[in-house]
Protein backbone atom coordinates (compact mmCIF):
# COMPACT_ATOMS: atom_id res chain seq x y z
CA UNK A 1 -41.69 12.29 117.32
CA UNK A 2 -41.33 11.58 120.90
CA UNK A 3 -42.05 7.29 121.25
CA UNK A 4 -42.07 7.12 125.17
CA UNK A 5 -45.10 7.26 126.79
CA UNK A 6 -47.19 10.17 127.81
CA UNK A 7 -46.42 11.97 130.89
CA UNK A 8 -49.82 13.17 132.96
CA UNK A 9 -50.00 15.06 136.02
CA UNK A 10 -53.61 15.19 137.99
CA UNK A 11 -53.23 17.72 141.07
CA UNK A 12 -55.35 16.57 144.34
CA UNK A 13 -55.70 13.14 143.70
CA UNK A 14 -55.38 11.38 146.56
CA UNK A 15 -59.25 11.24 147.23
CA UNK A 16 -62.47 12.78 145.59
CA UNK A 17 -62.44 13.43 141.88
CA UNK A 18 -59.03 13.62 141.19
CA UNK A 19 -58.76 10.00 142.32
CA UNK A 20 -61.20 9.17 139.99
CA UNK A 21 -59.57 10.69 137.39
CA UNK A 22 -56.02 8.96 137.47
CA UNK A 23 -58.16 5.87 138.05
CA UNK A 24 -59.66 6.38 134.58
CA UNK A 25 -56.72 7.46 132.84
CA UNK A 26 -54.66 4.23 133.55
CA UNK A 27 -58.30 2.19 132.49
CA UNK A 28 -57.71 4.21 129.01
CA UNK A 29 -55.87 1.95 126.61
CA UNK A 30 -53.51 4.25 125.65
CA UNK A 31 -50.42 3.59 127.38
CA UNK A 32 -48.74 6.60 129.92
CA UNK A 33 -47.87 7.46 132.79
CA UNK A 34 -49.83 8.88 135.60
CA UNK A 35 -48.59 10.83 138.50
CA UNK A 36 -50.75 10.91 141.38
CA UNK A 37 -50.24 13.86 144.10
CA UNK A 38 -51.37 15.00 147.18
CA UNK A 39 -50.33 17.69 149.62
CA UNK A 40 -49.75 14.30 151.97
CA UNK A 41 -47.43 12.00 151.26
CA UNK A 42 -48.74 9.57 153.27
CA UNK A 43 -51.86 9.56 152.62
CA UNK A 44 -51.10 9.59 148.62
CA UNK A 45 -49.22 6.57 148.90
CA UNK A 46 -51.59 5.10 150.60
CA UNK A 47 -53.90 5.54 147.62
CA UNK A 48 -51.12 4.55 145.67
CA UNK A 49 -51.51 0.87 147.23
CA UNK A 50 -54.91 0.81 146.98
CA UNK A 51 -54.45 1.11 143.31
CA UNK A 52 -51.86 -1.10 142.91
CA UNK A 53 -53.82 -3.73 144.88
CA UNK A 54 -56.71 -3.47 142.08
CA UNK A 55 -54.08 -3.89 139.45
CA UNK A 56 -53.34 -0.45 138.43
CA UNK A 57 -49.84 1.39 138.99
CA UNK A 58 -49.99 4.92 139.02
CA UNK A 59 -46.29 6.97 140.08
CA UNK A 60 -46.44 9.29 142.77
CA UNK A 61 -45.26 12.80 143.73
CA UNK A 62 -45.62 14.52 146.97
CA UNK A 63 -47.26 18.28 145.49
CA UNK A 64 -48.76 21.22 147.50
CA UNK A 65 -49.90 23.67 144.96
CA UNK A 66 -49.43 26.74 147.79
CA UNK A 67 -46.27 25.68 148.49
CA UNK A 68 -43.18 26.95 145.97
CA UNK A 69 -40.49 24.77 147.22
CA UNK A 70 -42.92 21.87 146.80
CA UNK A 71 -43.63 22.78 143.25
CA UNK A 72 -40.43 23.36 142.62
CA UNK A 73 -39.09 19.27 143.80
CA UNK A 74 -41.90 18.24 141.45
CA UNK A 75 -40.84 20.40 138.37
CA UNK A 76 -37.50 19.19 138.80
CA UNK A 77 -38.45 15.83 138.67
CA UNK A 78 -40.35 15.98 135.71
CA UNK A 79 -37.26 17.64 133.99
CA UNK A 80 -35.09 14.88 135.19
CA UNK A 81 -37.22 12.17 134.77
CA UNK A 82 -39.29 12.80 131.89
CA UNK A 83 -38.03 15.89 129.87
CA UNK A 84 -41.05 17.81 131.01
CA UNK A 85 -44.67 16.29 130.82
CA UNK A 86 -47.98 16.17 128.16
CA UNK A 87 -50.79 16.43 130.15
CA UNK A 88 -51.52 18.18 133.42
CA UNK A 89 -54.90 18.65 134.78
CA UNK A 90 -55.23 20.82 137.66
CA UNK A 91 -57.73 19.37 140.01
CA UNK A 92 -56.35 20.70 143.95
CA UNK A 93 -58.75 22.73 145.31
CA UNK A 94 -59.79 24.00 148.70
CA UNK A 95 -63.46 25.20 150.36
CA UNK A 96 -64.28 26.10 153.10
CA UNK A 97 -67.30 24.99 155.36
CA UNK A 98 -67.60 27.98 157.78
CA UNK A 99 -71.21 30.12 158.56
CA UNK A 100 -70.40 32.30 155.79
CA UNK A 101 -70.00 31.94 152.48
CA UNK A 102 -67.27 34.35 153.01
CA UNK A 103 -65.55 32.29 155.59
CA UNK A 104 -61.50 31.73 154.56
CA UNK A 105 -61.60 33.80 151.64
CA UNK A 106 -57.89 34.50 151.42
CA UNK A 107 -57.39 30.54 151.98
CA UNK A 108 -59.44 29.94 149.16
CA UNK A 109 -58.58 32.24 146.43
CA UNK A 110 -55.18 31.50 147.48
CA UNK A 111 -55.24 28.39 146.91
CA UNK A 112 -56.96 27.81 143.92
CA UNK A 113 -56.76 30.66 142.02
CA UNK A 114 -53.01 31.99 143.12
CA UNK A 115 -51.97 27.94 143.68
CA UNK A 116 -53.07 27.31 140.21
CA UNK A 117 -51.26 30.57 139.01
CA UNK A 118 -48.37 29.25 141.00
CA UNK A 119 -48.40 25.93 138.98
CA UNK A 120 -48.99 28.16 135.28
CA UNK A 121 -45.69 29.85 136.19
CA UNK A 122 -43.84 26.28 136.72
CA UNK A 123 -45.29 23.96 135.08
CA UNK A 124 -46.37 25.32 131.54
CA UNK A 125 -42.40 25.54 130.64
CA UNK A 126 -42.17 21.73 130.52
CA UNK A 127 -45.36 20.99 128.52
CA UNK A 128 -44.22 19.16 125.51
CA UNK A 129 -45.62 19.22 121.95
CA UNK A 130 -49.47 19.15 121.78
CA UNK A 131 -49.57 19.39 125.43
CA UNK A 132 -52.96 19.42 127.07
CA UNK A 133 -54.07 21.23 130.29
CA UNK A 134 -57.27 21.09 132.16
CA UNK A 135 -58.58 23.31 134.63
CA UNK A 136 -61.04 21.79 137.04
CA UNK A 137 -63.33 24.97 137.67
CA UNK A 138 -67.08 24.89 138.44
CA UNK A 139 -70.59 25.82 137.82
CA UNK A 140 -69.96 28.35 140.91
CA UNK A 141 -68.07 30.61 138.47
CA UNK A 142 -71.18 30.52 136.23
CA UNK A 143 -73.26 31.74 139.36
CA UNK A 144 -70.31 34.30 140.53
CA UNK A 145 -70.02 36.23 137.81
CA UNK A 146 -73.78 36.55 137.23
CA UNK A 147 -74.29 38.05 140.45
CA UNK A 148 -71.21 40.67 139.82
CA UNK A 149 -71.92 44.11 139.49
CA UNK A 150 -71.67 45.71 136.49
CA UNK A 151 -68.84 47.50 136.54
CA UNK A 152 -66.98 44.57 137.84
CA UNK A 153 -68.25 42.39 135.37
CA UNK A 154 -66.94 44.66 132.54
CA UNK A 155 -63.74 44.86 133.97
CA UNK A 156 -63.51 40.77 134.23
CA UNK A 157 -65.03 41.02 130.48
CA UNK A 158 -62.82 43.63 128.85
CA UNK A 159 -61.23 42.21 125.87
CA UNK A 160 -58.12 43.85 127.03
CA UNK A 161 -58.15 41.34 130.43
CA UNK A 162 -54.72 40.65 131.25
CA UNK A 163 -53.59 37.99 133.55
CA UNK A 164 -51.81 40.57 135.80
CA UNK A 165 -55.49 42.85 135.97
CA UNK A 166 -57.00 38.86 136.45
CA UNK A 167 -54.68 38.73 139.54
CA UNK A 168 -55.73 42.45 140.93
CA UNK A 169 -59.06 41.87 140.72
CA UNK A 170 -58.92 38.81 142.49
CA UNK A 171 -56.88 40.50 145.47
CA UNK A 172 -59.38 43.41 145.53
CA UNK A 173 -61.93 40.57 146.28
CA UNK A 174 -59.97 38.89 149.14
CA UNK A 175 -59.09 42.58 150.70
CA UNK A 176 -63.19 43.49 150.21
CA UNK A 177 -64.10 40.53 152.70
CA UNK A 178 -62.36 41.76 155.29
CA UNK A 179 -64.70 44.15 155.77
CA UNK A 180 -68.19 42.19 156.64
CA UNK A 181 -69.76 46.24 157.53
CA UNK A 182 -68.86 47.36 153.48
CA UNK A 183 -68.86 44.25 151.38
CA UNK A 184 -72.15 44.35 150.15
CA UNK A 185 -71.66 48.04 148.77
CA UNK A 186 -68.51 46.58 147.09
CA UNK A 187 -70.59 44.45 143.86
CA UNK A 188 -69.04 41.34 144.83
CA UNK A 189 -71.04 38.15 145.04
CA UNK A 190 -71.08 36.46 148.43
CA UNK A 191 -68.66 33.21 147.83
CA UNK A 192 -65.43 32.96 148.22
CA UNK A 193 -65.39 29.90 146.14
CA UNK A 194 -67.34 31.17 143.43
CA UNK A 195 -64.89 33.84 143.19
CA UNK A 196 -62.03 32.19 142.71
CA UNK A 197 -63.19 29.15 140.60
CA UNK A 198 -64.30 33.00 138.22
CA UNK A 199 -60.74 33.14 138.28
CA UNK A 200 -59.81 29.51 137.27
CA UNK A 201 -62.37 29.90 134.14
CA UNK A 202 -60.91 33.34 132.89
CA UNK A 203 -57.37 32.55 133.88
CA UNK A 204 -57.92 29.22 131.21
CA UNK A 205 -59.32 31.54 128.76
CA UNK A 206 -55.81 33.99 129.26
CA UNK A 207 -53.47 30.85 129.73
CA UNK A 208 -54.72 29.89 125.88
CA UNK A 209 -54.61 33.39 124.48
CA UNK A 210 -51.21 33.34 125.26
CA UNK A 211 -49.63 30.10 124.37
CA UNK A 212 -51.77 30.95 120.85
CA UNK A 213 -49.88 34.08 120.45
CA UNK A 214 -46.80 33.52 121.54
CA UNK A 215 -45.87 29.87 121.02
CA UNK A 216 -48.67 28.45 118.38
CA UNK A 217 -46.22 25.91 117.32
CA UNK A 218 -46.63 23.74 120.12
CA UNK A 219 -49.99 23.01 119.60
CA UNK A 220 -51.37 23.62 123.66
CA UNK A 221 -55.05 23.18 124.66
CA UNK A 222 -55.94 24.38 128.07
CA UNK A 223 -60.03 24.21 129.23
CA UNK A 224 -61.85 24.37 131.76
CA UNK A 225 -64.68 22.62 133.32
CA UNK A 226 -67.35 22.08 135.51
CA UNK A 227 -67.32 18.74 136.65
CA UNK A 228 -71.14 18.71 138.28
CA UNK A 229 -71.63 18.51 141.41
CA UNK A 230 -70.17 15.84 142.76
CA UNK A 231 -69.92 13.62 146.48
CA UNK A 232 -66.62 14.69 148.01
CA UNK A 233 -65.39 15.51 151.34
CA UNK A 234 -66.03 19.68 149.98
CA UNK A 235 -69.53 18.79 149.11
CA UNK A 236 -70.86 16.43 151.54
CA UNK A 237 -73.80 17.41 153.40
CA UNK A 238 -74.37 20.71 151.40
CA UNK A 239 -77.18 19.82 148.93
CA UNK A 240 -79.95 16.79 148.52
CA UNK A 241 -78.26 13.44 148.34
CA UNK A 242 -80.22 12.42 144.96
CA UNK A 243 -78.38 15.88 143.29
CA UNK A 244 -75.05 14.80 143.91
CA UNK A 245 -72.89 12.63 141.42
CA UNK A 246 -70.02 10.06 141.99
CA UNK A 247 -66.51 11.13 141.78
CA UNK A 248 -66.46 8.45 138.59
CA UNK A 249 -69.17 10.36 137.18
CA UNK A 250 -67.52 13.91 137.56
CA UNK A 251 -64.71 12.53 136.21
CA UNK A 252 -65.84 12.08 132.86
CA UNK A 253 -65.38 15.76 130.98
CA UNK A 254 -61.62 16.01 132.49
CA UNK A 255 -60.44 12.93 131.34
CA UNK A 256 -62.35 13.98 128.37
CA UNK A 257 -60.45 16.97 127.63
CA UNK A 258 -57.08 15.05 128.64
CA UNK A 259 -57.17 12.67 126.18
CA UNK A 260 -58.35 15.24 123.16
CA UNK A 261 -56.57 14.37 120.22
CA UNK A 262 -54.05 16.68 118.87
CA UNK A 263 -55.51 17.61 115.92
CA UNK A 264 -58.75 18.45 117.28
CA UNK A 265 -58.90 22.09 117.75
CA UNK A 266 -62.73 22.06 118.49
CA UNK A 267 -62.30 22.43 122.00
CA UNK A 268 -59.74 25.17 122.73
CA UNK A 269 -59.47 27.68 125.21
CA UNK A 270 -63.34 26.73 126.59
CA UNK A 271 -65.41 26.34 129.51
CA UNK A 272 -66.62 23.10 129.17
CA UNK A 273 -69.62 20.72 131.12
CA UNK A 274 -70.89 17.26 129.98
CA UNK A 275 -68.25 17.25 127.33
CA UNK A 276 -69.46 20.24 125.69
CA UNK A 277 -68.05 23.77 125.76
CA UNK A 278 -70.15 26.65 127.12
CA UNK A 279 -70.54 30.24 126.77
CA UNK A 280 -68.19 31.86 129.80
CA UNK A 281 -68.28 34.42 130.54
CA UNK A 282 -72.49 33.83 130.82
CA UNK A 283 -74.43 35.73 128.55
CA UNK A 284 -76.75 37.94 129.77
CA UNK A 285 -80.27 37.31 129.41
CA UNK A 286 -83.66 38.74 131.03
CA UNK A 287 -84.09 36.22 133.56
CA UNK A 288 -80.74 35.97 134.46
């Protein structure tokens, strides 16, 4: 059994909740290590100090989850340095604060559907024994896939969902916005970041189905969750101040799910909020 320390990874974390997260992962009294990283380097060393200054060390790793080359430095530094890593939680996200929901649709689904598909293809390869991944999706997807039409949502429902259909349907979104004249005849909801957090929480559900079926002996969890709505620089300004959470708050069900133990299987391949998982995708009800 490996002695060293555990290895976790939080994407985004320079500011917002993923700052909030490493924060409470080096409070935790287990001992590890905890890679902050941010698409800047200097601004993610700059939270590094700020850390440091309130007596808590956290590494860091320059990481743009768009960019392959940059994935690739950071996946060979884990390899190097660590043998691979335990826990990563996938927090970088993007969205977009144009007139329309619509507004930078490519941008967004590229970036945090296809950037976190980006970091599945790297990253997963390293996970060690009883690794742990966590999938910061949102209460959007919830609200996305409600307002589907029905033939889409039985083609993001079909028990036969692959991760390469996943990946069509999410490109058939982006290429139905660039049409503002046809997209409403097209069933697809009107958010761009609904969409692709959909993704995130089917692409967790696929991510587990996999690792189950082809590699159960290294014990991998991977969720996702809604963190709540939460006071960040994406957020700000969008809804009623007294809605909103802190960052510390909505960083309580990741580091949750980060620090399951291995031998809890409870929570496993799930769509999680306040700790809890949820049904995803939502069942259908009358007032839905």
């Amino acid at each position: 059994m490996d002695s060293k320390p555990r290895v976790f990874v939080v994407t985004g974390s320079n500011k917002g909740i993923g700052k909030s997260i490493v924060k409470r992962l080096l409070q935790d009294k287990e001992e590890k290590t905890v890679y902050l990283t941010a698409r800047n380097e200097e601004l993610g060393l700059q939270t590094v100090k700020e850390f440091e200054q309130n007596g808590l060390k956290p590494r860091f790793h320059q990481l743009d989850i768009t960019d392959q080359n940059s994935i690739g430095r950071l996946h060979d530094y884990l390899k190097s340095e660590h043998g691979g890593l335990n826990v990563l939680v996938n927090n970088a996200g993007v969205a977009f604060r144009g007139d329309s929901p619509l507004h930078g649709a490519k941008t967004t689904v590229g970036c945090n559907y296809f950037g976190l598909m980006n970091i599945f293809n790297s990253f997963f390869p390293l996970l060690k024994q009883n690794g742990v991944v966590v999938n910061i999706s949102s209460v959007s997807s919830v609200h996305a896939y409600k307002r589907l039409s029905d033939g889409l949502k039985r083609r993001f429902s079909d028990s036969g969902l692959t991760v390469d259909a996943l990946s069509i349907l999410m490109n058939e979104f982006i290429t139905a916005t660039e049409d503002q004249d046809t997209f409403e005849a097209t069933g697809w909801p009107t958010s761009a970041y609904g969409v692709s957090k959909m993704g995130v929480s089917f692409l967790t559900q696929l991510q587990q189905k996999s690792f189950d079926a082809e590699e159960p002996n290294r014990n991998i969890k991977v969720n996702s969750c809604c963190p709540g709505l939460v006071e960040t620089d994406m957020t700000r300004g969008k809804h009623e101040k007294s809605w909103y959470q802190t960052p510390e708050e909505g960083a309580d069900t990741p580091v949750y799910l980060s620090l399951l133990q291995a031998n809890d299987d409870s929570i496993k391949g799930c769509f999680c909020q306040k700790r809890k998982p949820t049904t995803y995708p939502p069942q259908e009800t009358a007032n839905s």
